[in-house]
N, C-alpha and C. Protein backbone atom coordinates (compact mmCIF):
# COMPACT_ATOMS: atom_id res chain seq x y z
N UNK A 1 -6.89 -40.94 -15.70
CA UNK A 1 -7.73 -41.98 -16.27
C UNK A 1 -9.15 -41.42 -16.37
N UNK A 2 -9.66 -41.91 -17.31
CA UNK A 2 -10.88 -41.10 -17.76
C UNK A 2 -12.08 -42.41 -17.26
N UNK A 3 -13.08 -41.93 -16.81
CA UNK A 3 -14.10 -42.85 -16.43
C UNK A 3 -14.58 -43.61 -17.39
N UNK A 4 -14.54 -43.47 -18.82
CA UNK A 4 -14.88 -45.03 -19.72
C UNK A 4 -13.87 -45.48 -19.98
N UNK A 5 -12.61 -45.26 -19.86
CA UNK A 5 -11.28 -46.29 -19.50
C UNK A 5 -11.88 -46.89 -18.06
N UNK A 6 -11.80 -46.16 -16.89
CA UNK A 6 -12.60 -46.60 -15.67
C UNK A 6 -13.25 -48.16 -15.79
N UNK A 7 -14.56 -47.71 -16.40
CA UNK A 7 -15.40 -48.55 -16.68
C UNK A 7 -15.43 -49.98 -17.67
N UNK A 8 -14.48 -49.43 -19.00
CA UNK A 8 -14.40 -50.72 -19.63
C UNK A 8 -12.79 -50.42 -19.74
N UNK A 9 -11.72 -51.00 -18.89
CA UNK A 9 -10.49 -50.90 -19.37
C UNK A 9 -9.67 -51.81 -20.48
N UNK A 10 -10.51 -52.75 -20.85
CA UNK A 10 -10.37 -53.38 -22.20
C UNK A 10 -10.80 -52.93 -23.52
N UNK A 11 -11.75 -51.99 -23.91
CA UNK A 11 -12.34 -51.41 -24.68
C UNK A 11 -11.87 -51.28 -25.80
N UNK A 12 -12.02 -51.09 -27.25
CA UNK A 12 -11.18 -50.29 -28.07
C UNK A 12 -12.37 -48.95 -28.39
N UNK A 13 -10.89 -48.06 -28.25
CA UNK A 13 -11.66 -46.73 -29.03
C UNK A 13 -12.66 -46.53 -29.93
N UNK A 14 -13.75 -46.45 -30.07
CA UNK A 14 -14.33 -46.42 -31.71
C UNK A 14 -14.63 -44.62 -31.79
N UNK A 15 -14.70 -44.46 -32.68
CA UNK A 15 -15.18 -42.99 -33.06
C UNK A 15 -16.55 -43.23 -33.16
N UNK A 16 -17.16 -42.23 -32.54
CA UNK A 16 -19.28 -42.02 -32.55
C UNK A 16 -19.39 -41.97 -33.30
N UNK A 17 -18.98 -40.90 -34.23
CA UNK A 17 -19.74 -40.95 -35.96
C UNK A 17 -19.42 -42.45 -36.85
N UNK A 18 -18.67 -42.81 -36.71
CA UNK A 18 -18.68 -44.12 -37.11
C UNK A 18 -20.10 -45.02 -36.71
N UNK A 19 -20.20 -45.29 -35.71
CA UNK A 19 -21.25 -45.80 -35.07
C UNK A 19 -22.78 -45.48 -35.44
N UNK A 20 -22.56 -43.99 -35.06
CA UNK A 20 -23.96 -43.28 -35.65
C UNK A 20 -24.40 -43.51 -37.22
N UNK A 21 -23.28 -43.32 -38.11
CA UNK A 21 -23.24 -43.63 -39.76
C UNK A 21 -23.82 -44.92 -40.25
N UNK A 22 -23.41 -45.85 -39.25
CA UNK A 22 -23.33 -47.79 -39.04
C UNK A 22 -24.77 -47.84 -39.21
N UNK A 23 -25.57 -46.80 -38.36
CA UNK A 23 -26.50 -47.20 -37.38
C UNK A 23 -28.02 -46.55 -38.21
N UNK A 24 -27.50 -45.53 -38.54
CA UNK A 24 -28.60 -45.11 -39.61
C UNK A 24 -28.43 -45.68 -41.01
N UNK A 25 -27.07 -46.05 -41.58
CA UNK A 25 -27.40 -46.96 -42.60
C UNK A 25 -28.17 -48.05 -42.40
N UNK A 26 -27.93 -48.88 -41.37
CA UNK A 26 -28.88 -49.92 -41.38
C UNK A 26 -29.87 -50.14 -41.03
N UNK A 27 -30.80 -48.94 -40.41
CA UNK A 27 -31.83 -48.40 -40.51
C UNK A 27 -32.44 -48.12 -42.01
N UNK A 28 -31.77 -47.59 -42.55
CA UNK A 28 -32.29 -47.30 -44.46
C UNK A 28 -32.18 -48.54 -44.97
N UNK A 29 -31.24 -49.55 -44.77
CA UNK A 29 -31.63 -50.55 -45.34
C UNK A 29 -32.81 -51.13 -44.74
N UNK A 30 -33.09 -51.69 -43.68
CA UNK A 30 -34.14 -52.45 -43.13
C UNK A 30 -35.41 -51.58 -43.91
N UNK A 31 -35.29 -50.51 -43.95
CA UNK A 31 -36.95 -49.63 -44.40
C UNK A 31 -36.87 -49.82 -46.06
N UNK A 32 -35.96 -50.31 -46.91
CA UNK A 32 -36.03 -50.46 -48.25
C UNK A 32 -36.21 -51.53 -48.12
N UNK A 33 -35.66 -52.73 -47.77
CA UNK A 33 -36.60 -54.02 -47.61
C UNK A 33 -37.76 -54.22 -47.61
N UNK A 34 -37.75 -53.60 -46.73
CA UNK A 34 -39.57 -53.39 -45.96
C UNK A 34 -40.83 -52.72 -47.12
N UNK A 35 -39.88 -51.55 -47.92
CA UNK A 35 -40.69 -51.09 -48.55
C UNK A 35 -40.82 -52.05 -50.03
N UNK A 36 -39.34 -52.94 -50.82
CA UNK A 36 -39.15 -53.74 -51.53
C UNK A 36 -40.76 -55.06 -51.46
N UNK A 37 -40.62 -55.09 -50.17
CA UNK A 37 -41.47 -56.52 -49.69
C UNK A 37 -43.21 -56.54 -49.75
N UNK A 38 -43.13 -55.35 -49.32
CA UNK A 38 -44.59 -54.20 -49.44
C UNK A 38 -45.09 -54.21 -50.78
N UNK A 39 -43.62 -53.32 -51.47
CA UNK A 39 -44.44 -53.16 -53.27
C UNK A 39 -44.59 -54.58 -53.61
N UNK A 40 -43.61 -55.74 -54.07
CA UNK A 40 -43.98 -57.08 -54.09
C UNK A 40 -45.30 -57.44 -53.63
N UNK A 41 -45.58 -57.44 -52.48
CA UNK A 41 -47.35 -57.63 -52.19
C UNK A 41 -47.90 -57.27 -52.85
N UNK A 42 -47.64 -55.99 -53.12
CA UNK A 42 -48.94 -54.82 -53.76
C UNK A 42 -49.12 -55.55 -55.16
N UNK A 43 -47.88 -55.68 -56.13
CA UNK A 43 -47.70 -56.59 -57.19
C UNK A 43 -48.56 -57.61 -57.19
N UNK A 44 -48.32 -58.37 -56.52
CA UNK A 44 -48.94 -59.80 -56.69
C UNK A 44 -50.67 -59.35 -56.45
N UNK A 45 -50.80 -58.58 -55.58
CA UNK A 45 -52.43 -58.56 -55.56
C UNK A 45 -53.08 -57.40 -56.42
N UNK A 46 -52.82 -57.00 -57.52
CA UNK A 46 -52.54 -56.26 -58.22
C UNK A 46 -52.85 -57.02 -59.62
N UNK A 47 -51.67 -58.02 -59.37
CA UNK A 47 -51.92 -58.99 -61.18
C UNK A 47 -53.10 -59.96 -61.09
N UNK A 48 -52.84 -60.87 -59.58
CA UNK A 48 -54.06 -61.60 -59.59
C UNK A 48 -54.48 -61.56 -58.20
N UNK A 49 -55.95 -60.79 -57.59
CA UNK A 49 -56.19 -60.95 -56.33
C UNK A 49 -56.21 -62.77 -55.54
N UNK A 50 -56.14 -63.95 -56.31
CA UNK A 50 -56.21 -65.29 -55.94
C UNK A 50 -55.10 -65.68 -55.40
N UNK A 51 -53.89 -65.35 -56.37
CA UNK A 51 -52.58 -65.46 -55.92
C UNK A 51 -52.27 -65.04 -54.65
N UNK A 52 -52.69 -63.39 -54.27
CA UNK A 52 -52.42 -63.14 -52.97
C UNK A 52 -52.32 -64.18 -51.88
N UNK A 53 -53.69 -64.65 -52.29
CA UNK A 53 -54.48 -65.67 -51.50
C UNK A 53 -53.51 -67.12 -51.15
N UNK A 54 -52.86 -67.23 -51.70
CA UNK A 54 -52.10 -68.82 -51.51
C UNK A 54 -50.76 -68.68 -51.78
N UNK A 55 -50.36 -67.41 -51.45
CA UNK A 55 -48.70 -66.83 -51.56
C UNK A 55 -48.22 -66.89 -50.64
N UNK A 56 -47.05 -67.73 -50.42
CA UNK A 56 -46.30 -68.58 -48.80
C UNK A 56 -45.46 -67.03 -49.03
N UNK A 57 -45.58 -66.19 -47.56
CA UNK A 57 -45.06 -64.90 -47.71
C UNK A 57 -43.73 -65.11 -47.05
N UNK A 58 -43.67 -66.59 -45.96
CA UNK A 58 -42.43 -66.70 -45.47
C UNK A 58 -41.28 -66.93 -45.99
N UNK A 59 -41.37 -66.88 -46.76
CA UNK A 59 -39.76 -67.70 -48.31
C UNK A 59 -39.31 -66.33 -48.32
């Protein structure tokens, strides 16, 4: 018996690279959002600096 059977003997197997793959994709997504949400700002204060001004950023 191997010590992470040991430790979680209910577990299922996963393969690491799976995980790791999971894990940096959704890392690249969150930073294209981020950067999506960014240029949008830049946009809006860009066409009209007023707009910035009274743009509900939480929606």
């Amino acid at each position: 018996m191997n010590l992470l059977s040991a430790l979680a003997p209910t577990s299922v197997p996963t393969d690491p690279v799976e995980g790791i793959t999971g894990r940096v994709a959704f890392s690249a997504a969150v930073k294209a959002v981020r950067a999506a949400a960014e240029a949008q700002a830049e946009l809006v204060r860009l066409l009209d600096p007023n707009v910035g001004k009274h743009l509900d950023r939480s929606a």
